[in-house]
C-alpha atoms as a PDB file:
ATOM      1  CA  UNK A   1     132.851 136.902  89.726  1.00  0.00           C
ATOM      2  CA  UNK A   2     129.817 135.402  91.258  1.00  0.00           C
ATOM      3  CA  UNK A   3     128.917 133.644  88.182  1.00  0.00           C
ATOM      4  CA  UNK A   4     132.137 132.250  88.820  1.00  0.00           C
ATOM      5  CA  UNK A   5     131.715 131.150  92.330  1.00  0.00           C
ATOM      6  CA  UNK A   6     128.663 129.929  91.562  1.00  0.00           C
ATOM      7  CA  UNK A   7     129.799 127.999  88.871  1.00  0.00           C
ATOM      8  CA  UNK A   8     133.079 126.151  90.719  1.00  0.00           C
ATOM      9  CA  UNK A   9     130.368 125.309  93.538  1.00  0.00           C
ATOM     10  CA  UNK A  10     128.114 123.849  91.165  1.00  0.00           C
ATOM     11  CA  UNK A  11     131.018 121.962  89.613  1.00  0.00           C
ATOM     12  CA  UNK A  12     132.086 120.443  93.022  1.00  0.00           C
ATOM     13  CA  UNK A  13     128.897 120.141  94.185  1.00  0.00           C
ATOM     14  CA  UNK A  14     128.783 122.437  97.132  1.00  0.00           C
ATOM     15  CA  UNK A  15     124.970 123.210  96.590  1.00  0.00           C
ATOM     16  CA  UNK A  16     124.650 125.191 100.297  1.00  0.00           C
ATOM     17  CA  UNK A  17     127.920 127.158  99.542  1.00  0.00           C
ATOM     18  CA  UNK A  18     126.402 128.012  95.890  1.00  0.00           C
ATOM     19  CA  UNK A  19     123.064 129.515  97.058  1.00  0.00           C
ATOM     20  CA  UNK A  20     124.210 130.602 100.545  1.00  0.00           C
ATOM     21  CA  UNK A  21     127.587 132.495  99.901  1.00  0.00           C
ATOM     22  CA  UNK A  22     126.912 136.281  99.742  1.00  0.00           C
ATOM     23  CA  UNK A  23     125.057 135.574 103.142  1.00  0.00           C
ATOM     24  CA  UNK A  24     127.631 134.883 105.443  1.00  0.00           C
ATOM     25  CA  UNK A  25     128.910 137.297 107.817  1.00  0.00           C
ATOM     26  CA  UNK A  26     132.516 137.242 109.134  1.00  0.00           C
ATOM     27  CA  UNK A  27     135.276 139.476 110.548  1.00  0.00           C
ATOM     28  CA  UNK A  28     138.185 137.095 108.806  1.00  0.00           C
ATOM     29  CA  UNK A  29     138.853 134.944 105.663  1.00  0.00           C
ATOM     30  CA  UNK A  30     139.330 132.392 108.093  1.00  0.00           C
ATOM     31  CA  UNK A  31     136.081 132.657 109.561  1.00  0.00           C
ATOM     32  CA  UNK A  32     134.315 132.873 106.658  1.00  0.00           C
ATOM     33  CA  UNK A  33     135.431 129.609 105.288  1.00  0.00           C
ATOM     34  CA  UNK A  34     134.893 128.013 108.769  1.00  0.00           C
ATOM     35  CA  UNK A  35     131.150 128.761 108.566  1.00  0.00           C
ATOM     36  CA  UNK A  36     130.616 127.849 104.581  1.00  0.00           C
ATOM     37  CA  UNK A  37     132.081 124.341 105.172  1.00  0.00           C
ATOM     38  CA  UNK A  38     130.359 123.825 108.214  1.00  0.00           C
ATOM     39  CA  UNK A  39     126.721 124.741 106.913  1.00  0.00           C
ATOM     40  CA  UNK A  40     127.697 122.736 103.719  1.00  0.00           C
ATOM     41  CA  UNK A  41     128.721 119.542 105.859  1.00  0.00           C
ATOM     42  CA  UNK A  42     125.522 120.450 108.136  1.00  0.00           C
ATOM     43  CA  UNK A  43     123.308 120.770 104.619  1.00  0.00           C
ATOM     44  CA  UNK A  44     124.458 117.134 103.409  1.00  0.00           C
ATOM     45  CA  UNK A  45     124.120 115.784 106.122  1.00  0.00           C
ATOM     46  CA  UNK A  46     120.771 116.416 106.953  1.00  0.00           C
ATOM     47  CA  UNK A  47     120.266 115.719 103.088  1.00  0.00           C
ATOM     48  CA  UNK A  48     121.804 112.561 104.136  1.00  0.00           C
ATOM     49  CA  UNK A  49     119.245 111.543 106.830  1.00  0.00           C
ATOM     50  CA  UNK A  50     116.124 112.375 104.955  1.00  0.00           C
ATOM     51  CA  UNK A  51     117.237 110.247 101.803  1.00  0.00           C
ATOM     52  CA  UNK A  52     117.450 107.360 104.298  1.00  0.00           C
ATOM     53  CA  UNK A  53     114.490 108.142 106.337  1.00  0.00           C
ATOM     54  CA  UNK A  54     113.004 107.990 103.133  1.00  0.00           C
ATOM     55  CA  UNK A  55     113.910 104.810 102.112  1.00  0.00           C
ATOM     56  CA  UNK A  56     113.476 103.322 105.164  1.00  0.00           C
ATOM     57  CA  UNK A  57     110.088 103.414 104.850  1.00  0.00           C
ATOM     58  CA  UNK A  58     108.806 103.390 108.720  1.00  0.00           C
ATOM     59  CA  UNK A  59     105.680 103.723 110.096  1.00  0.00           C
ATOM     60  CA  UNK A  60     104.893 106.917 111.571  1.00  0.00           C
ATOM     61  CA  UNK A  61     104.830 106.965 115.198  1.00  0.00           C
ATOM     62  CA  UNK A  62     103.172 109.271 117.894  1.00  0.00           C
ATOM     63  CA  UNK A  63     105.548 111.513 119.971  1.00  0.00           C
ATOM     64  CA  UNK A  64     104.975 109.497 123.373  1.00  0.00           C
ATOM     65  CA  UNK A  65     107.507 107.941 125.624  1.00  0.00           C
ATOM     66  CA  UNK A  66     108.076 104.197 124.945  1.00  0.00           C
ATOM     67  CA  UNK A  67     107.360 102.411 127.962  1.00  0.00           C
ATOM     68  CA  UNK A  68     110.049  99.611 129.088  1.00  0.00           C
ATOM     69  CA  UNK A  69     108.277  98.630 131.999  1.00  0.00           C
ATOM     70  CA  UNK A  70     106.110  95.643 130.272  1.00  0.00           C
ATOM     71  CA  UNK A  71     109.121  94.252 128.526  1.00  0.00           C
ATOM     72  CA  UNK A  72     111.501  91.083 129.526  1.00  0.00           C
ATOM     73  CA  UNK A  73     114.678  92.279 128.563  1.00  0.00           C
ATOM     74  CA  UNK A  74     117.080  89.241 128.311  1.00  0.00           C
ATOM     75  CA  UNK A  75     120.558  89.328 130.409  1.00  0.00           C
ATOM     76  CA  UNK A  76     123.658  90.473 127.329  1.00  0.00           C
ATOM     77  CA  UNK A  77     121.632  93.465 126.532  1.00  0.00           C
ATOM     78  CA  UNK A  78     120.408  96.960 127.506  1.00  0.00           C
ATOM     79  CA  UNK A  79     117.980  99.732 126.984  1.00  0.00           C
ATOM     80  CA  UNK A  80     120.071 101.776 125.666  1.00  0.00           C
ATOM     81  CA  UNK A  81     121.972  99.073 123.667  1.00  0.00           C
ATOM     82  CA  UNK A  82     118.600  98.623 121.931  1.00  0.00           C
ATOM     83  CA  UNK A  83     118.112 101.951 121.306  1.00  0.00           C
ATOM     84  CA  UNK A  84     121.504 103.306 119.880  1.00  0.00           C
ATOM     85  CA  UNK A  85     121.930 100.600 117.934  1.00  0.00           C
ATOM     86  CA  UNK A  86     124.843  98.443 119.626  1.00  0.00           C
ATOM     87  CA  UNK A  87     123.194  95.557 118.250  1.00  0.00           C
ATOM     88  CA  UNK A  88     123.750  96.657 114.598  1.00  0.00           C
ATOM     89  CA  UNK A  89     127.393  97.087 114.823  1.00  0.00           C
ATOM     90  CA  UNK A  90     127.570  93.498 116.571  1.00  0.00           C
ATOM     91  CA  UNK A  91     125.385  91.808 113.693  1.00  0.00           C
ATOM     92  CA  UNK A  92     123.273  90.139 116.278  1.00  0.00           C
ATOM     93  CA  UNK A  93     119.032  90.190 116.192  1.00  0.00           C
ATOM     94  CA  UNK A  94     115.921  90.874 118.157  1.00  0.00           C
ATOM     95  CA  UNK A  95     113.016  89.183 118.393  1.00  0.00           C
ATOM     96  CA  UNK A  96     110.392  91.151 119.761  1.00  0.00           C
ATOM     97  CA  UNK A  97     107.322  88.810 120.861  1.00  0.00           C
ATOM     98  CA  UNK A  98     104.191  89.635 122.064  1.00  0.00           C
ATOM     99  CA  UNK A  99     100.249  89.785 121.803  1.00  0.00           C
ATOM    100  CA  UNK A 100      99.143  92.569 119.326  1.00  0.00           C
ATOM    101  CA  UNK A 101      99.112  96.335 120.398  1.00  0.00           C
ATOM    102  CA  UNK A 102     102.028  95.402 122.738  1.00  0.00           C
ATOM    103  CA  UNK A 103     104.664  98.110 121.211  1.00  0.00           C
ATOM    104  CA  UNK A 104     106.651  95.803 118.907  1.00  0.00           C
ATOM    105  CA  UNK A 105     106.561  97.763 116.027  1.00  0.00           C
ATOM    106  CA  UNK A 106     106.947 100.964 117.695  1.00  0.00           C
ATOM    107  CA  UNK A 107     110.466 100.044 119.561  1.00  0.00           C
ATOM    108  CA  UNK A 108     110.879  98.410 116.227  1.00  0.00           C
ATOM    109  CA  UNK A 109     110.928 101.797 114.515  1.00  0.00           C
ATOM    110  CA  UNK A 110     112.233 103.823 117.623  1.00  0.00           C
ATOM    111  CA  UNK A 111     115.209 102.153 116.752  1.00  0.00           C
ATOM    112  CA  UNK A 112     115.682 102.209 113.249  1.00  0.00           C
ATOM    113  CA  UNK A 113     115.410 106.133 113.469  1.00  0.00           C
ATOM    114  CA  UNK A 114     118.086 106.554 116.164  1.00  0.00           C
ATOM    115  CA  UNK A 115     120.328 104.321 114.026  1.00  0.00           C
ATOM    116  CA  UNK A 116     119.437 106.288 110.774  1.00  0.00           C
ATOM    117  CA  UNK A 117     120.053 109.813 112.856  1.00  0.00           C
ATOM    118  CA  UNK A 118     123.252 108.345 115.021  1.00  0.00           C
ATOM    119  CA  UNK A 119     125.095 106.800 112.695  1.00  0.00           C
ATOM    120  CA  UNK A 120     123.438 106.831 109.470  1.00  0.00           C
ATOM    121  CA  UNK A 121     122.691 103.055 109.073  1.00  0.00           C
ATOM    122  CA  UNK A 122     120.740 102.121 106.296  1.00  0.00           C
ATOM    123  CA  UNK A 123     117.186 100.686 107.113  1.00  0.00           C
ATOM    124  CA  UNK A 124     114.279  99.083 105.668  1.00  0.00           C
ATOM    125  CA  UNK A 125     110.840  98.373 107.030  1.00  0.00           C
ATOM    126  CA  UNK A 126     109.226  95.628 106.052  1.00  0.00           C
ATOM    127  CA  UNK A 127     105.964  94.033 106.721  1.00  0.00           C
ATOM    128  CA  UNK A 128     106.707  89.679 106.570  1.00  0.00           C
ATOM    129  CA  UNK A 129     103.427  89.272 104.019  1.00  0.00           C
ATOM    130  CA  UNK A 130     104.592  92.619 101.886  1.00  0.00           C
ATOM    131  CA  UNK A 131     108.020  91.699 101.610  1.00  0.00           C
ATOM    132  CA  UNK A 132     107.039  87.543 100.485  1.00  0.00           C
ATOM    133  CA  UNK A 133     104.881  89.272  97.925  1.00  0.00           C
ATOM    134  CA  UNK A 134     107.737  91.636  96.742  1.00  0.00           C
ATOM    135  CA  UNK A 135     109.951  88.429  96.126  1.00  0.00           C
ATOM    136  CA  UNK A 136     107.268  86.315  94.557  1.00  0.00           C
ATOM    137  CA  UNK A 137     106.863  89.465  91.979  1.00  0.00           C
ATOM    138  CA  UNK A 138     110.725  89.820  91.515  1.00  0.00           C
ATOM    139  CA  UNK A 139     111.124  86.148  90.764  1.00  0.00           C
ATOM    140  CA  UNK A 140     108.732  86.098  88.325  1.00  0.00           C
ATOM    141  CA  UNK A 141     109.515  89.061  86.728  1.00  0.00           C
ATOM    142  CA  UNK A 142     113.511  87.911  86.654  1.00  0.00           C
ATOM    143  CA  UNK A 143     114.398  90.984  88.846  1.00  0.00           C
ATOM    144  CA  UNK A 144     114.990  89.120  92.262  1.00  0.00           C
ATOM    145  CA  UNK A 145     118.572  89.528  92.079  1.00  0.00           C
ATOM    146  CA  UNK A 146     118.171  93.397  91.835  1.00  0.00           C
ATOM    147  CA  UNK A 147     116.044  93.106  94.550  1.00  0.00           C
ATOM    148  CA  UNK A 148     118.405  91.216  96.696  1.00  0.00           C
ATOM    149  CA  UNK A 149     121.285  92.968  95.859  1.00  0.00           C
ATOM    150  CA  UNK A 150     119.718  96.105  97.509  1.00  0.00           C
ATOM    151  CA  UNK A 151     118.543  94.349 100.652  1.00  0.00           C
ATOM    152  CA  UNK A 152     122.111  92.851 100.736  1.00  0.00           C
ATOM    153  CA  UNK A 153     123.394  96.711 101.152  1.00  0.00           C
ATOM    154  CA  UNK A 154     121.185  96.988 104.750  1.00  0.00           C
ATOM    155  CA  UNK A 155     122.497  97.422 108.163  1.00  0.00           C
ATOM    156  CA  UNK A 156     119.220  96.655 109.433  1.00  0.00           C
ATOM    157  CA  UNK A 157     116.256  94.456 108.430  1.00  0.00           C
ATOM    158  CA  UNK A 158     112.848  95.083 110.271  1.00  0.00           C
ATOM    159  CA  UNK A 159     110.617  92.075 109.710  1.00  0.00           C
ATOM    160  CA  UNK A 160     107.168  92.843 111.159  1.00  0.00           C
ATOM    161  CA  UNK A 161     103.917  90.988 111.973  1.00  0.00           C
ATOM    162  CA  UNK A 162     105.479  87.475 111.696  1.00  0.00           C
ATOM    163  CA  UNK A 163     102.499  85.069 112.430  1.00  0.00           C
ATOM    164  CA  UNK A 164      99.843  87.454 110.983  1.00  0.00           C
ATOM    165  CA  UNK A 165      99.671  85.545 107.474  1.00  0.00           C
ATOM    166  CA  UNK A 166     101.079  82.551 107.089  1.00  0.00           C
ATOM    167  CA  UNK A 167     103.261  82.251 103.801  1.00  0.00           C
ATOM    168  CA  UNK A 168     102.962  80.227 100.745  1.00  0.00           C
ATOM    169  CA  UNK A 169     105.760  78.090  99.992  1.00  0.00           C
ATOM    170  CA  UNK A 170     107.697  80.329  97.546  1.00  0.00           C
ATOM    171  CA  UNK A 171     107.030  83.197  99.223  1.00  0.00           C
ATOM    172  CA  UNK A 172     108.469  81.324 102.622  1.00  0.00           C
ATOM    173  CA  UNK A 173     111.166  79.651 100.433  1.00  0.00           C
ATOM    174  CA  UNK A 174     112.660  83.063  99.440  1.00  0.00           C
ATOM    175  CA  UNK A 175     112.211  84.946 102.829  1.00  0.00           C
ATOM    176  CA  UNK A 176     114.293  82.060 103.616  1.00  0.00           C
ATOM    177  CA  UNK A 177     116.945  82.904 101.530  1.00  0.00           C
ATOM    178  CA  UNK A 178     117.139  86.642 102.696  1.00  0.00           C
ATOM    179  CA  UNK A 179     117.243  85.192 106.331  1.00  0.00           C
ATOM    180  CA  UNK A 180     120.182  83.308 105.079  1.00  0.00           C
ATOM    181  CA  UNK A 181     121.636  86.000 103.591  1.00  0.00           C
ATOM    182  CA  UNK A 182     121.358  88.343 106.670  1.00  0.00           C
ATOM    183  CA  UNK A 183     123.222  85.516 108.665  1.00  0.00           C
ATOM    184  CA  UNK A 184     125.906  86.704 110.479  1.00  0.00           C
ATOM    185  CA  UNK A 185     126.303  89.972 107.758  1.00  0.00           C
ATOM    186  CA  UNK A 186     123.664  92.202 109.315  1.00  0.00           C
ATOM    187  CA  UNK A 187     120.877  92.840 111.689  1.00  0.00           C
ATOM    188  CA  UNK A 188     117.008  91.779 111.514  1.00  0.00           C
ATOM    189  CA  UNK A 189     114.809  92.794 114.211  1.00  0.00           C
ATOM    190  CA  UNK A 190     111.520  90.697 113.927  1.00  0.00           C
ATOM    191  CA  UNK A 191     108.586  91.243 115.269  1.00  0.00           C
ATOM    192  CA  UNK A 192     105.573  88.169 115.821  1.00  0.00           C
ATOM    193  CA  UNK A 193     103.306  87.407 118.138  1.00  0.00           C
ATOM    194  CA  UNK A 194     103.993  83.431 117.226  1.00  0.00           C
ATOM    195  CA  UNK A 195     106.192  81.065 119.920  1.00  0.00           C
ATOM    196  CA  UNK A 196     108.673  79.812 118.197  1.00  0.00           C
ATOM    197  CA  UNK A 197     106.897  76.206 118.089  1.00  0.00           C
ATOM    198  CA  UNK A 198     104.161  77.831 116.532  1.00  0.00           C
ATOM    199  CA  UNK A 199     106.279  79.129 113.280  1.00  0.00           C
ATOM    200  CA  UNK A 200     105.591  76.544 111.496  1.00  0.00           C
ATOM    201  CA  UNK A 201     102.242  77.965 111.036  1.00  0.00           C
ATOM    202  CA  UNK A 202     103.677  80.905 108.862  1.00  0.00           C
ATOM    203  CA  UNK A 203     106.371  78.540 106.954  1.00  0.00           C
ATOM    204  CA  UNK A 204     104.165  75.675 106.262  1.00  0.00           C
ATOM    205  CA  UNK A 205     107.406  72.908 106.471  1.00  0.00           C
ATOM    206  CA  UNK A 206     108.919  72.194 109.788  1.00  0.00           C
ATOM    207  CA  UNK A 207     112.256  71.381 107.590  1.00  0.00           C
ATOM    208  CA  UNK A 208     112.609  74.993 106.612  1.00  0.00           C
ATOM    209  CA  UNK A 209     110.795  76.437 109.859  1.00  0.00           C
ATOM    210  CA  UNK A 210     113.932  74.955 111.998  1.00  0.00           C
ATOM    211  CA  UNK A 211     116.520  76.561 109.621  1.00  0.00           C
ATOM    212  CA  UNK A 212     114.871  79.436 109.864  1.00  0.00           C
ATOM    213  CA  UNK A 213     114.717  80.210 113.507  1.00  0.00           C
ATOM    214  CA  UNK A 214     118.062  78.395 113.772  1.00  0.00           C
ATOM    215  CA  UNK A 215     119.698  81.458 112.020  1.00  0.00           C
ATOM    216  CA  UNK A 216     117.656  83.884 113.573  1.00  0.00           C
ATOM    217  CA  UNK A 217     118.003  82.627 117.582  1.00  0.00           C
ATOM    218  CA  UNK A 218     121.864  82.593 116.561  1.00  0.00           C
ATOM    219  CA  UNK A 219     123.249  85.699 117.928  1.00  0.00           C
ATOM    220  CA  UNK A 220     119.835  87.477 119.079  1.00  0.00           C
ATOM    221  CA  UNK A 221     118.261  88.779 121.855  1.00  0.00           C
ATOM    222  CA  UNK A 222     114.636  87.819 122.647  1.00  0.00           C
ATOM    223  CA  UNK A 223     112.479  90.529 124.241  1.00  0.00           C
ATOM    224  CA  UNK A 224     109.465  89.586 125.552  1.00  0.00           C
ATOM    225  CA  UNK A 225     106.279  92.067 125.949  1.00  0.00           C
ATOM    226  CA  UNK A 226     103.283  91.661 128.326  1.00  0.00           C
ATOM    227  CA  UNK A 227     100.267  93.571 128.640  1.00  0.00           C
ATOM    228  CA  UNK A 228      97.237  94.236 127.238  1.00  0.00           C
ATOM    229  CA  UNK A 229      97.519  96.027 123.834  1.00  0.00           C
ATOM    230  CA  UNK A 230      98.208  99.709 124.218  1.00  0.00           C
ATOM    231  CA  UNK A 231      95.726 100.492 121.499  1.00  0.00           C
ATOM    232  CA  UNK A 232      92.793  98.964 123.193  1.00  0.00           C
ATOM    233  CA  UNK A 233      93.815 100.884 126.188  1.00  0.00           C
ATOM    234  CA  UNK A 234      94.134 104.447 124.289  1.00  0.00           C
ATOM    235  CA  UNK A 235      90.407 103.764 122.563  1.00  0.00           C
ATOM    236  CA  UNK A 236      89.135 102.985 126.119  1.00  0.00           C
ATOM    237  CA  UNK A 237      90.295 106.127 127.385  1.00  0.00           C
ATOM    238  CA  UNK A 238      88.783 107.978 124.410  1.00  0.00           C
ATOM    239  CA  UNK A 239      85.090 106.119 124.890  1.00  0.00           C
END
């Protein structure tokens, strides 16, 4: 009989039930079947959030408090907005601007793992400079479709260090087209430490520059941070 059991979880893919079973303790049937669906929906979901985590691909982050103080938040938006995600649902942006060290990329990824955790929004992490060089290499390689097809399947798009490298002009030319393609579909939070007169730099054409941040400012929020660069303040303390 337990090769049987086994065999019907196996079959309908109940892995938890399947090794877990002849563990459960209860003083009804009723009980007993309470607690083995629960653990299994428990089990895949945490199976769930670690596949996603995984592709996400965020940068690990220390176990501090973020620190709003240093940040213009703009009026339409709030902390917590930010941080559970409201934006996602709404398909709007966020520009995050500031000098480096500032905590861009850290709210950046705060973010994407409340939205992975809360309500299991698919993420991707993406450095500007890594993810032109990923499209240069799929378009040569006659995979960029593939590759666009699975950023097309995002809820949310984190662009980081915009302004760090400035782009040649296929690699700006297709990060164009994925800006496109997030228009009005799904969410990009960006992170540069550019003005936006000053993106032109990164594009290289003030043509495609101005349709770029024309579908970006479109339904975004712009966050500004201030400060000196938290980094530089954390090594001083260490000295």
């Amino acid at each position: 009989m337990k090769e049987q059991i086994e065999a019907y979880a196996k079959r309908l893919k109940l892995s938890w039930i399947r090794e877990n079973f002849e563990s459960v303790k209860a003083e009804s049937h009723e009980e007993y079947l309470l607690k083995l669906f629960e653990k299994e929906v428990e089990n895949r979901e945490e199976r769930k959030v670690n596949l996603l985590l995984k592709q996400a691909q965020l940068p690990k982050t220390g176990d501090q408090p973020f620190q709003w103080e240093h940040i213009q938040i703009p009026q339409g938006i709030e902390r917590m907005n930010i941080l559970h995600g409201d934006f996602i649902h709404n398909k709007e942006n966020l520009i995050l601007y500031g000098g480096v060290g500032t905590g861009k990329t850290y709210l950046a990824t705060l973010l994407s793992l409340n939205a992975i955790h809360r309500f299991g929004s698919k993420v991707k992490f993406h450095t500007v400079a890594g993810l032109a060089n990923q499209l240069i290499e799929a378009n040569q390689n006659e995979s960029l479709p593939k590759l666009m097809k699975r950023l097309e399947k995002l809820d949310l798009l984190i662009l980081d260090e915009l302004g760090y490298i400035p782009l040649n002009k296929e690699g700006a030319e297709l990060l164009f087209q994925v800006i496109s393609m997030c228009y009005e579909s799904k969410s990009l939070v960006i992170t540069t430490n550019l003005q936006f007169g000053q993106w032109n730099h990164v594009f290289g054409d003030s043509i495609l520059t101005e349709a770029v941040i024309d579908r970006l400012i479109h339904h975004s929020h712009l966050l500004v941070f201030q400060g000196d660069s938290f980094r530089y303040k954390e090594a001083l303390l260490h000295q």
